[in-house]
Protein backbone atom coordinates (compact mmCIF):
# COMPACT_ATOMS: atom_id res chain seq x y z
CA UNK A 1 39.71 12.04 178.17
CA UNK A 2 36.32 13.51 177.15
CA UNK A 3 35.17 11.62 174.08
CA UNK A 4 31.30 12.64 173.88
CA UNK A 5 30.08 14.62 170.62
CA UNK A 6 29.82 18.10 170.63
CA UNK A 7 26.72 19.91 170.35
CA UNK A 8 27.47 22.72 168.45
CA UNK A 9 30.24 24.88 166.48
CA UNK A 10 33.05 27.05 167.35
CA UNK A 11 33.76 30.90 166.15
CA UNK A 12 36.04 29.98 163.38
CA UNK A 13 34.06 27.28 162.27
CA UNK A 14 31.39 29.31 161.97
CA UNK A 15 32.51 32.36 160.43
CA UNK A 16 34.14 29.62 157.62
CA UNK A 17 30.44 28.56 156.92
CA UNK A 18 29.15 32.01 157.08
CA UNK A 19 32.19 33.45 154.48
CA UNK A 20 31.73 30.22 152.24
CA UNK A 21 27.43 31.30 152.46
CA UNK A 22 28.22 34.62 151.08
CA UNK A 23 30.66 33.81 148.44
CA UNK A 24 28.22 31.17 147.24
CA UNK A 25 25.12 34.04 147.16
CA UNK A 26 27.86 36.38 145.67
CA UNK A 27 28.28 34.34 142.47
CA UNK A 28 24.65 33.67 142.54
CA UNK A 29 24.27 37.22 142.27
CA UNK A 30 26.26 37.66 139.65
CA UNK A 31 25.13 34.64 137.46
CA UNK A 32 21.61 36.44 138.28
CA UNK A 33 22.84 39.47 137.13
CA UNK A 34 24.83 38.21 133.83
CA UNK A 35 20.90 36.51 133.25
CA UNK A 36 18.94 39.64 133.65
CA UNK A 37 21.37 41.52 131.98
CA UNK A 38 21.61 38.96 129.20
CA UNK A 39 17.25 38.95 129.37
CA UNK A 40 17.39 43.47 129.28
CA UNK A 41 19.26 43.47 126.23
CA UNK A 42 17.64 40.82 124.37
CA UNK A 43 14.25 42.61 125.43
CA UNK A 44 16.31 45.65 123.93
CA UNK A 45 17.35 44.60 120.60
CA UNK A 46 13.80 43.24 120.22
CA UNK A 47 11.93 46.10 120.52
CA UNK A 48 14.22 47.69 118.50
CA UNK A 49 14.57 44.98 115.65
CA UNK A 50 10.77 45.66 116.26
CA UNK A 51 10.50 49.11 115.70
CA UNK A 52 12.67 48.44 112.42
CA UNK A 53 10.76 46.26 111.03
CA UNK A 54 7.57 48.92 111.61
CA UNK A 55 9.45 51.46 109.83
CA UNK A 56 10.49 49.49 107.35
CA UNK A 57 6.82 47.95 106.57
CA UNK A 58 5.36 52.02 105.98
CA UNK A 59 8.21 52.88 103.83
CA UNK A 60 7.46 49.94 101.59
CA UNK A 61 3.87 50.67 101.59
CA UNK A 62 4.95 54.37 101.00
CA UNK A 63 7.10 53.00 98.07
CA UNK A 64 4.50 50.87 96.52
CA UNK A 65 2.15 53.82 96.10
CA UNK A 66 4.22 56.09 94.21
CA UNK A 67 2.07 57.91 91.54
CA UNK A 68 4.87 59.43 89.21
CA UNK A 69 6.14 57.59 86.20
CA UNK A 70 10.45 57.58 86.48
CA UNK A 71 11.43 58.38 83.61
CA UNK A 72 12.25 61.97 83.39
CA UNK A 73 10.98 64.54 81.99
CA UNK A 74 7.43 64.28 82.64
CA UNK A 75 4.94 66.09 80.40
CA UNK A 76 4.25 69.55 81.02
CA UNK A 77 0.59 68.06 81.04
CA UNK A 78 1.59 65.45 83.40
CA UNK A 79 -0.64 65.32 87.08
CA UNK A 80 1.32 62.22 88.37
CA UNK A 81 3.02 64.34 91.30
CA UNK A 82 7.13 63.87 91.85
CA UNK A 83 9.68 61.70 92.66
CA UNK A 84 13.20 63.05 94.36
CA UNK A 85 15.93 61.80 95.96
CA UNK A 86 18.63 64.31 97.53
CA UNK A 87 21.86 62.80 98.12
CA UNK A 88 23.69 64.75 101.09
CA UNK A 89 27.16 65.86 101.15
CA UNK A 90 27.89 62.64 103.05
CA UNK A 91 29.33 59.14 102.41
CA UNK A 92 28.62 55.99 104.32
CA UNK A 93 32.21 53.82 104.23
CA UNK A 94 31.38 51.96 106.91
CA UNK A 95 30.21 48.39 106.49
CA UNK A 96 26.90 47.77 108.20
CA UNK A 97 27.60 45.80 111.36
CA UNK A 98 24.48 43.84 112.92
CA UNK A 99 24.58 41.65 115.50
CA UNK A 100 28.18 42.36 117.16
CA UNK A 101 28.45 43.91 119.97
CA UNK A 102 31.23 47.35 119.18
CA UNK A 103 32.96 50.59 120.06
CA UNK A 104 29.93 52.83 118.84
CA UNK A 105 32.75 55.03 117.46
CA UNK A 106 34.14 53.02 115.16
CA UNK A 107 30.91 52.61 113.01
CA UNK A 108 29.93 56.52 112.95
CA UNK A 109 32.48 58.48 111.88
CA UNK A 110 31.20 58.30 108.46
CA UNK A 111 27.52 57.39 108.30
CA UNK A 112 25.27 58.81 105.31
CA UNK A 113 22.82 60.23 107.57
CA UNK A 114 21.84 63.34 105.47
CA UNK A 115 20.09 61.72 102.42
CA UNK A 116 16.35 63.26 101.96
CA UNK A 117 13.78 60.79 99.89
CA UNK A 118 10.46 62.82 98.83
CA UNK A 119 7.42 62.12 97.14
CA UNK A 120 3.73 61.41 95.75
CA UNK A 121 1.85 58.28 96.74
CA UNK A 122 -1.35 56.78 96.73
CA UNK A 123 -3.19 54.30 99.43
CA UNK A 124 -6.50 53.53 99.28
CA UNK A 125 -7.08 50.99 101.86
CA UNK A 126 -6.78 53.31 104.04
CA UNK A 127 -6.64 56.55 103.04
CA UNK A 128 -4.08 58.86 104.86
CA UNK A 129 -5.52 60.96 107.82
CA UNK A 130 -4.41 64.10 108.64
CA UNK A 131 -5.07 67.50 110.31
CA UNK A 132 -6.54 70.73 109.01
CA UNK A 133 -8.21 73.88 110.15
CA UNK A 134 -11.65 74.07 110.06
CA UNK A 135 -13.98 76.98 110.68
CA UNK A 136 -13.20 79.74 113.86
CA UNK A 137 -11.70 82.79 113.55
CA UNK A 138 -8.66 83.18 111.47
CA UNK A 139 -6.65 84.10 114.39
CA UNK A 140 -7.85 80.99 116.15
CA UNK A 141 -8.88 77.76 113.69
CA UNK A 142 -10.50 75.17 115.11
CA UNK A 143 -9.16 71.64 113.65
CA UNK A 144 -10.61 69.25 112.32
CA UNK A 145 -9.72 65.58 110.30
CA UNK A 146 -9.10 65.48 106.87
CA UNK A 147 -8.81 62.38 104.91
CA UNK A 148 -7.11 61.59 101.32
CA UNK A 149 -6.05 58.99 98.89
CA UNK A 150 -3.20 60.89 97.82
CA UNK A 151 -0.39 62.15 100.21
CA UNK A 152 2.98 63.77 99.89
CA UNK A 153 5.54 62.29 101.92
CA UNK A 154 9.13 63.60 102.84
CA UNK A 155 11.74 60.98 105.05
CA UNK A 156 14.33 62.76 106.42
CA UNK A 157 16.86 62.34 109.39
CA UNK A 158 18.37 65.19 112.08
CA UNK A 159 20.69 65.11 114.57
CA UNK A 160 19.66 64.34 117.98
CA UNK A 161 20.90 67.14 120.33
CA UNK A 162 22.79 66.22 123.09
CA UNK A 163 23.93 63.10 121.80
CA UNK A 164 27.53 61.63 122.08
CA UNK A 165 29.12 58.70 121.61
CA UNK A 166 27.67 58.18 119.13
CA UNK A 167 26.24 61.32 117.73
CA UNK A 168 22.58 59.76 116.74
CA UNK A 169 19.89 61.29 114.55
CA UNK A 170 16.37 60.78 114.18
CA UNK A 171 14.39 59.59 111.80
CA UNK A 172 11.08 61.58 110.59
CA UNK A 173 8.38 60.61 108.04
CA UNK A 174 6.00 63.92 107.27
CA UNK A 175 2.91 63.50 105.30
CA UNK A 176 1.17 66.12 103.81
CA UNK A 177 -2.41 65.49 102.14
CA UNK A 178 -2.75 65.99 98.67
CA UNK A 179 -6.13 67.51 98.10
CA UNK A 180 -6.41 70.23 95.78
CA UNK A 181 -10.01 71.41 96.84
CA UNK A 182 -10.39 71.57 100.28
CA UNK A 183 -13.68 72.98 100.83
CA UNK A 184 -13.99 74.47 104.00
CA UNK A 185 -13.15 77.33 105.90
CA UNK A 186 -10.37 79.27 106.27
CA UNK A 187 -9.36 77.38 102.84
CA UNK A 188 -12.87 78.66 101.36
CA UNK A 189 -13.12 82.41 102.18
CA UNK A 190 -14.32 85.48 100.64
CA UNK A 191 -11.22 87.88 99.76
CA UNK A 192 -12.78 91.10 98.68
CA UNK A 193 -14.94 90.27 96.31
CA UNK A 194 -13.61 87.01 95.14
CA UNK A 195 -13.88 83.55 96.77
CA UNK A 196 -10.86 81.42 96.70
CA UNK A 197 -10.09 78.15 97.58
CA UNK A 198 -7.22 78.76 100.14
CA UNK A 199 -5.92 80.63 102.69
CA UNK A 200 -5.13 84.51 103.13
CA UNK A 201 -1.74 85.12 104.62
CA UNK A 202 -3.12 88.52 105.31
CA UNK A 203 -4.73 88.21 108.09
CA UNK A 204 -3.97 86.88 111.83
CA UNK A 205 -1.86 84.65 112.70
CA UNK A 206 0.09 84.61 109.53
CA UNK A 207 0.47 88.53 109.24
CA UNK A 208 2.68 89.15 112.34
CA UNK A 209 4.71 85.84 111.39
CA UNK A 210 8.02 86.32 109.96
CA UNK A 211 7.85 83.05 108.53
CA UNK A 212 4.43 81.91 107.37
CA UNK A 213 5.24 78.04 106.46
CA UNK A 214 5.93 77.75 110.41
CA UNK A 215 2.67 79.07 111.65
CA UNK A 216 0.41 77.43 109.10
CA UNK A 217 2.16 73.81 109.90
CA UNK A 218 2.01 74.67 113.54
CA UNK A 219 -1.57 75.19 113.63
CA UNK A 220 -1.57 72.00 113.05
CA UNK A 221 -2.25 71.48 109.13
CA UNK A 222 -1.07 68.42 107.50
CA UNK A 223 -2.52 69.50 104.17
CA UNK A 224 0.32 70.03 101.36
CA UNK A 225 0.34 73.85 100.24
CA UNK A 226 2.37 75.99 97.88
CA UNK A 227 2.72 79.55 98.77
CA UNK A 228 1.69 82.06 96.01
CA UNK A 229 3.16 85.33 96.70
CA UNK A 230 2.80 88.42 94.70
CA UNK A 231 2.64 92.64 95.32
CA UNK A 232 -1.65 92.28 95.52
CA UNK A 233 -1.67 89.22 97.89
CA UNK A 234 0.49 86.54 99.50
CA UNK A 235 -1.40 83.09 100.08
CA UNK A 236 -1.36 79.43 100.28
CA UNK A 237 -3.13 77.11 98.07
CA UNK A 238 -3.60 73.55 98.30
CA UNK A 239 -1.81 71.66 96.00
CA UNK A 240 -3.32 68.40 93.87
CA UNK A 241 -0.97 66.17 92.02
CA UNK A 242 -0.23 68.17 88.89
CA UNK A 243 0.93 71.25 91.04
CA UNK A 244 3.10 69.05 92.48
CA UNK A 245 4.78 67.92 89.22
CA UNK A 246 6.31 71.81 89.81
CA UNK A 247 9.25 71.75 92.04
CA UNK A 248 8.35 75.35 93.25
CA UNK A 249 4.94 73.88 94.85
CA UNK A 250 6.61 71.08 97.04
CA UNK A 251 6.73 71.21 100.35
CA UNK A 252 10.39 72.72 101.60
CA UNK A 253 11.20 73.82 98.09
CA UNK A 254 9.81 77.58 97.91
CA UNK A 255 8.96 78.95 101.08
CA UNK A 256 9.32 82.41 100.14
CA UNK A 257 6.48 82.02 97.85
CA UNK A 258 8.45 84.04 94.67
CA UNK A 259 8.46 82.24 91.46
CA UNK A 260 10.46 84.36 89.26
CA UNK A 261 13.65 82.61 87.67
CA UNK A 262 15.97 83.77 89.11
CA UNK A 263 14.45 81.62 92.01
CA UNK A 264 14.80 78.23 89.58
CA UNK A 265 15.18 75.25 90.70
CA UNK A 266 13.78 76.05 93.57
CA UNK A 267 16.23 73.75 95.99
CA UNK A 268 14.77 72.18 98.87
CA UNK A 269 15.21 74.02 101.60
CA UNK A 270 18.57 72.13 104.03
CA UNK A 271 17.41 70.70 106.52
CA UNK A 272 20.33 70.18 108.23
CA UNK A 273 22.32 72.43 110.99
CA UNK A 274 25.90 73.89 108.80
CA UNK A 275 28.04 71.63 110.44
CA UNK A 276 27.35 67.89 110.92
CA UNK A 277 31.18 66.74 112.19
CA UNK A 278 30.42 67.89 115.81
CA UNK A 279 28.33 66.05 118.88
CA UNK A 280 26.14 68.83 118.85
CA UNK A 281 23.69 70.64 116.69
CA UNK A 282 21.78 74.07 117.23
CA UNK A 283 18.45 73.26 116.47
CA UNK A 284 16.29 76.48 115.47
CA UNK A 285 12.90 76.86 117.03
CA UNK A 286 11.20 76.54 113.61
CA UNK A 287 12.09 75.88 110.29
CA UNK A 288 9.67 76.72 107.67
CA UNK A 289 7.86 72.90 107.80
CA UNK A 290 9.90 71.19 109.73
CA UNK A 291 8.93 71.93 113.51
CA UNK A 292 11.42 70.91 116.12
CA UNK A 293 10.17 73.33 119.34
CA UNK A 294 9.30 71.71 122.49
CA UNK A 295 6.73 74.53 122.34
CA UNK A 296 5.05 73.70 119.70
CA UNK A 297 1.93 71.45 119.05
CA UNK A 298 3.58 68.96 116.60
CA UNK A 299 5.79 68.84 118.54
CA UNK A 300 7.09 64.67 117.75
CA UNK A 301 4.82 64.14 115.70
CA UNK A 302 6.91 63.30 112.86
CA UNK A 303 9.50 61.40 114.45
CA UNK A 304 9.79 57.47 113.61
CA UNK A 305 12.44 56.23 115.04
CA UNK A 306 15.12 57.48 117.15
CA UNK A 307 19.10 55.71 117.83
CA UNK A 308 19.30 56.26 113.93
CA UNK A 309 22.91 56.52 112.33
CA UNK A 310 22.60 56.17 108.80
CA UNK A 311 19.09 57.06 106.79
CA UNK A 312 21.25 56.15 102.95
CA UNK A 313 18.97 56.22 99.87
CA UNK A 314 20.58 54.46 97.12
CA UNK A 315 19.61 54.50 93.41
CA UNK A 316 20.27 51.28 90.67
CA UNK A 317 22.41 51.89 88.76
CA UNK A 318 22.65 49.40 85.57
CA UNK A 319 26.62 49.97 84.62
CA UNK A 320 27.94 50.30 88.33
CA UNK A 321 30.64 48.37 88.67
CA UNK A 322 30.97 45.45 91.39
CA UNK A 323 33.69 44.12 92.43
CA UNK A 324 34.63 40.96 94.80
CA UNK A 325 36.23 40.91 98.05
CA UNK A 326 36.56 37.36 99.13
CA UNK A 327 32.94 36.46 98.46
CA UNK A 328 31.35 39.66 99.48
CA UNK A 329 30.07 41.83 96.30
CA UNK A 330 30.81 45.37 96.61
CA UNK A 331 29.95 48.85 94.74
CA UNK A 332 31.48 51.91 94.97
CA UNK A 333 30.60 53.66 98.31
CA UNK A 334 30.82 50.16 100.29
CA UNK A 335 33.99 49.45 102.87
CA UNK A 336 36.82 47.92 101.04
CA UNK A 337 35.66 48.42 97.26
CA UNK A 338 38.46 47.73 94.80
CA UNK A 339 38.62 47.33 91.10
CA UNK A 340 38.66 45.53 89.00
CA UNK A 341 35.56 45.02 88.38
CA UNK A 342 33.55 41.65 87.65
CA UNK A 343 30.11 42.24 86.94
CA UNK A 344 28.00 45.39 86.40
CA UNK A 345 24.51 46.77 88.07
CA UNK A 346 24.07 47.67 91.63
CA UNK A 347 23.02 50.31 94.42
CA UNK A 348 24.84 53.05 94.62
CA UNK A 349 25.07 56.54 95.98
CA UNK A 350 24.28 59.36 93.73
CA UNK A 351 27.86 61.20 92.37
CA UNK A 352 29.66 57.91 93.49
CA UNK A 353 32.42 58.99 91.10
CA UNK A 354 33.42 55.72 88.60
CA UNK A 355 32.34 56.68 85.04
CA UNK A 356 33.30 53.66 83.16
CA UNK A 357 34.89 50.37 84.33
CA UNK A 358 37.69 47.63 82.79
CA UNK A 359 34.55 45.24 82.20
CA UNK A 360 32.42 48.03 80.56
CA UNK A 361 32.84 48.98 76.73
CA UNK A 362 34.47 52.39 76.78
CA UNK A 363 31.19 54.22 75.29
CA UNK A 364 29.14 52.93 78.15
CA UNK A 365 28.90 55.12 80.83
CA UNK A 366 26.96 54.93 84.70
CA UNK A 367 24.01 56.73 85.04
CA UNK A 368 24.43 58.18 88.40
CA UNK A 369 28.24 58.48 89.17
CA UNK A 370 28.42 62.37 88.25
CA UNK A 371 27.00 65.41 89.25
CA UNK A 372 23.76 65.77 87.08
CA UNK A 373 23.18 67.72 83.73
CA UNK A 374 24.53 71.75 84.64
CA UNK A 375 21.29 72.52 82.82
CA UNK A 376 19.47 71.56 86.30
CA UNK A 377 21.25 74.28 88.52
CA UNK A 378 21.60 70.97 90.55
CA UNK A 379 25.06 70.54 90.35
CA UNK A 380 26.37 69.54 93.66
CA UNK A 381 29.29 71.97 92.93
CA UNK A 382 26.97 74.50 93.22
CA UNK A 383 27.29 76.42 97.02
CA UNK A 384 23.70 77.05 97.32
CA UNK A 385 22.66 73.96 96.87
CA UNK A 386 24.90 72.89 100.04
CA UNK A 387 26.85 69.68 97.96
CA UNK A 388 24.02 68.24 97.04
CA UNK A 389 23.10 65.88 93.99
CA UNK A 390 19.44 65.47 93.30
CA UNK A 391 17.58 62.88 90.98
CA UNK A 392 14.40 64.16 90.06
CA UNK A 393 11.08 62.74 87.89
CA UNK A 394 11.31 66.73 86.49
CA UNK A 395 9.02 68.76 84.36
CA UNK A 396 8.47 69.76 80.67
CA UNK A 397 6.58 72.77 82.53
CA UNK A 398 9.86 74.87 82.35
CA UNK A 399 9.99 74.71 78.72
CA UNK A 400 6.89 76.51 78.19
CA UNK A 401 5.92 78.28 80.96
CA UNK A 402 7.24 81.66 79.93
CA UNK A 403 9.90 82.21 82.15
CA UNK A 404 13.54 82.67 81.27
CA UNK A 405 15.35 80.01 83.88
CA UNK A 406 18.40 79.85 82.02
CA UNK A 407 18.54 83.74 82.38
CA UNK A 408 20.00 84.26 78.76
CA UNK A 409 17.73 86.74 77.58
CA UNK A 410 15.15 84.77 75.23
CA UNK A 411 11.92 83.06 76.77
CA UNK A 412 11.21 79.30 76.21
CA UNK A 413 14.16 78.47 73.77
CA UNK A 414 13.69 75.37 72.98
CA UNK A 415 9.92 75.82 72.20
CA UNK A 416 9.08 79.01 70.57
CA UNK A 417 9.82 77.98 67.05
CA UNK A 418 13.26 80.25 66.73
CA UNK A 419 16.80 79.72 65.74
CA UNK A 420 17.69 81.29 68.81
CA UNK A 421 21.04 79.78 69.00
CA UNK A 422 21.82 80.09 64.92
CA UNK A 423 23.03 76.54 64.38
CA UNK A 424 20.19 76.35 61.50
CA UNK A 425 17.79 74.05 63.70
CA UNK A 426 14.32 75.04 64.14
CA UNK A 427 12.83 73.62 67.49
CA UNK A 428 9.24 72.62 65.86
CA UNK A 429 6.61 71.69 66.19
CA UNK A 430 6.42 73.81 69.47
CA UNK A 431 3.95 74.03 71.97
CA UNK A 432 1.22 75.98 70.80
CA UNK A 433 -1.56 78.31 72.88
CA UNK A 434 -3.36 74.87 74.34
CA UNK A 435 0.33 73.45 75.82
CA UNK A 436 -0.23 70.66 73.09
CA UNK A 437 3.74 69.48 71.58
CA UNK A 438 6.08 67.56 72.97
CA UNK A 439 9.55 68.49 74.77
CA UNK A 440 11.31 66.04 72.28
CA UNK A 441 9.94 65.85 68.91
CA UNK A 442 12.19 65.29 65.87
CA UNK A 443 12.96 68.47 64.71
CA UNK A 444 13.37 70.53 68.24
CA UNK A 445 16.52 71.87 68.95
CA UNK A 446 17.74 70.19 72.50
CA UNK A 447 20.65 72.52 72.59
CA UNK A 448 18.12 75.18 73.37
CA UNK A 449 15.94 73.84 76.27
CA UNK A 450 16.46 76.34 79.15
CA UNK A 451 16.18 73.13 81.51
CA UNK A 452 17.02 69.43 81.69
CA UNK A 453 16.54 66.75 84.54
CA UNK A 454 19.75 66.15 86.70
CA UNK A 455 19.79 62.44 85.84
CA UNK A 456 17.35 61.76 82.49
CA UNK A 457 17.83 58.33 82.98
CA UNK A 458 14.59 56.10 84.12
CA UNK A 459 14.75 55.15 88.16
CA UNK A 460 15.02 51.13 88.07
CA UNK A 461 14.76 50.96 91.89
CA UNK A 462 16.29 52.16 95.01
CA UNK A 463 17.50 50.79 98.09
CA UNK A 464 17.34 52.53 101.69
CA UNK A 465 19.18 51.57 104.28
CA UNK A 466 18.33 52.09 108.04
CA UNK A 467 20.79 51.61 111.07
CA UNK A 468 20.44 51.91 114.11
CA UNK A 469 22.20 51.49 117.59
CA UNK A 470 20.64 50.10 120.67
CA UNK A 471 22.75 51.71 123.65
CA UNK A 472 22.25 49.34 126.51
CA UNK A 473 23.83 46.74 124.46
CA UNK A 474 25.76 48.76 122.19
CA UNK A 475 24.93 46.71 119.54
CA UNK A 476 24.19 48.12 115.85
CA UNK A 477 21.15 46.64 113.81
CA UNK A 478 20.79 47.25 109.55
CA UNK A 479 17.63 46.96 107.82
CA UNK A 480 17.44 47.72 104.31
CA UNK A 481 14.98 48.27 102.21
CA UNK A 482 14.50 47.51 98.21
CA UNK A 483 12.33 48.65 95.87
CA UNK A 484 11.80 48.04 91.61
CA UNK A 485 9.90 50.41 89.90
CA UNK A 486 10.13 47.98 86.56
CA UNK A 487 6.60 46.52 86.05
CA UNK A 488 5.89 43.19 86.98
């Protein structure tokens, strides 16, 4: 018998140690793999906590510089700019999910992703920036920076073409300068024999465009215009606060440039493709301020953030009701609301539908849960304004700025010193040849004003808030945003 060592291995032996090798780097592999998988999302949902929290900070400061006092009407003497909120068609039921990983259709099938917030506001360290034309030939500006304290700002969300599963939309932030005087050519030009302090939509490139809002913003301007349009001329201006106080002068509110009443209220222009329920949406090449086209120069510019499924601007309400749902606090429009209710005040959707609640006394009623004062033509039964409610800082300008908006025949109802309506009430003092009066003094007749703000209740604060889903992890992050407009 041969009893000395061997000096090797066999085959089988062998090909054991080599299968037992590559099992062993297999699940190496994959704990590798779980790791950097684990590391790509993390990396993920940071940047895009990250971007969040960006947004979030410029809407704040945004927020913190509004220049218009909330308590509508304004003065028809007021230069304090606007304040509007345009609750969409939309609803958000859906509980905001953050930090769970889920089905991404679950959470959108009913995100409020149509909501539009607009408005005046005011930084000073620093002042917005912007783009303008500057000198050249009218058919070919040169541009040059423009700076300004005073800015008008629209946040808005689209869809995202192509998306699926889930549709998202993004997010866009578009600042206009508020400047009133610009100063320079092509806004200071000679126009027969008059100079004027804007721009002739005359000439080239505005006279072969059909739509004049998308070649002056494509130029690129980023200076906020109104567009003045009559049977002599047809031209923009630039706008300073008090213009702005005038819903016809905002940007997407009158781009055809008529301001006759039949026009009134002058609705801001949708933004949004006819049908939001599908995983697609047609996006025009233009539309009149907004520029989408891959062709054009702004192309971007505007967007903020992107993976967005829910932009939802809320108002305070002080007699919402809230109601409690284990120990979660919830207001009409949240996932799982229920009466009865408990306690009163809270963030709600404009139109949210509850008028008065078991805890309320019966002659208390929410601000915001109906469809806004028919003397508006805000309605959100109203087809042309696409099922929209809208909450407005308003103007006393309508009142006196002899035009018939309620079309019934008589100018300025409310303030021309008439018993128009015969019930035996004269609306005095009125406004007299210097716009001096006021909309509401004792002895005015408020069944005759031709106009009234959709909500004439003072904005206490508003809430936005922001989701967004991260699809490498499929994850969904929330970030909301509160402002008070009380003094403090």
């Amino acid at each position: 018998m041969n009893l000395r060592p061997r000096n090797g291995m066999t085959l089988i032996e062998m090909l054991v140690a080599t299968a037992a090798t590559l099992l062993l780097m297999a699940a190496i592999v994959q704990v590798f793999g779980a790791f950097g998988a684990a590391i790509t999302n993390s990396r993920a949902i940071l940047e895009t906590d990250a971007r969040m929290r960006a947004v979030a900070w410029k809407l704040r400061t945004d927020l913190g510089g509004v220049t218009s006092k909330l308590v509508p009407p304004a003065p028809h003497d007021c230069g304090d700019g606007y304040f509007e909120i345009i609750e969409g068609p939309r609803n958000d039921l859906t509980e905001a999910i953050s930090g769970t990983a889920v089905t991404a259709k679950s959470i959108v099938t009913a995100t409020d992703c149509d909501d539009v917030l607009l408005f005046t506001t005011r930084s000073t360290e620093p002042p917005f920036v912007g783009r303008a034309p500057t000198g050249g030939s009218t058919a070919a500006f040169q541009i040059d920076t423009f700076e300004s304290t005073v800015a008008e700002v629209g946040w808005f969300a689209r869809m995202t073409p192509g998306t699926t599963d889930p549709v998202t939309y993004t997010l866009y932030r578009r600042q206009l300068l508020v400047m009133g005087y610009v100063g320079t050519d092509p806004f200071w030009n000679t126009y027969g024999s008059n100079s004027y302090n804007s721009i002739s939509l005359a000439a080239a490139p505005f006279s072969t465009a059909s739509k004049k809002f998308d070649t002056f913003f494509n130029l690129p301007c980023d200076v906020s215009v109104r567009r003045e349009a009559n049977a002599a001329e047809d031209r923009f201006f630039p706008n300073s606060l008090a213009d702005l106080v005038r819903r016809e002068s905002r940007f997407m509110h009158n781009v055809s440039g008529a301001v006759a009443a039949v026009n009134f209220p002058f609705r801001f222009v949708d933004h949004q493709a006819a049908s939001l329920s599908g995983t697609t949406e047609v996006l025009p090449p233009a539309l009149d301020g907004l520029i989408f086209d891959s062709t054009s120069p702004r192309f971007g510019e505007d967007a903020v953030l992107t993976n967005v499924l829910a932009f939802d601007v809320r108002v305070f309400d002080p007699a919402a009701p809230v109601s409690v749902t284990g120990s979660t606090p919830l207001v009409p429009g949240d996932s799982g609301f229920v009466g009865p209710a408990v306690a009163s005040g809270g963030y709600v959707d404009l139109q949210y539908g509850v008028t008065n609640t078991i805890l309320l006394a019966s002659q208390i009623y929410t601000h915001f849960s109906g469809q806004g004062d028919a003397q508006s033509k805000l309605q959100a039964s109203l087809p042309a304004n696409g099922g929209r409610c809208t909450y407005d800082s308003w103007s006393t300008h309508y009142e006196a700025n002899g035009k018939d908006e309620d079309l019934d025949g008589a100018i300025d109802d409310g303030t021309d010193g008439q018993d128009n309506d015969g019930d035996g009430t004269i609306d005095e003092p009125a406004y007299d040849a210097n716009g001096n009066g006021s909309y509401a003094d004792p002895g005015d007749d408020p069944g005759e004003f031709e106009t009234r703000p959709p909500y004439p209740y003072p904005l206490r604060g508003i809430e936005v808030r922001i989701r967004c889903y991260e699809p490498s992890s499929r994850q969904v992050r929330q970030v909301t945003i509160r402002h008070t407009f009380v003094p403090h």
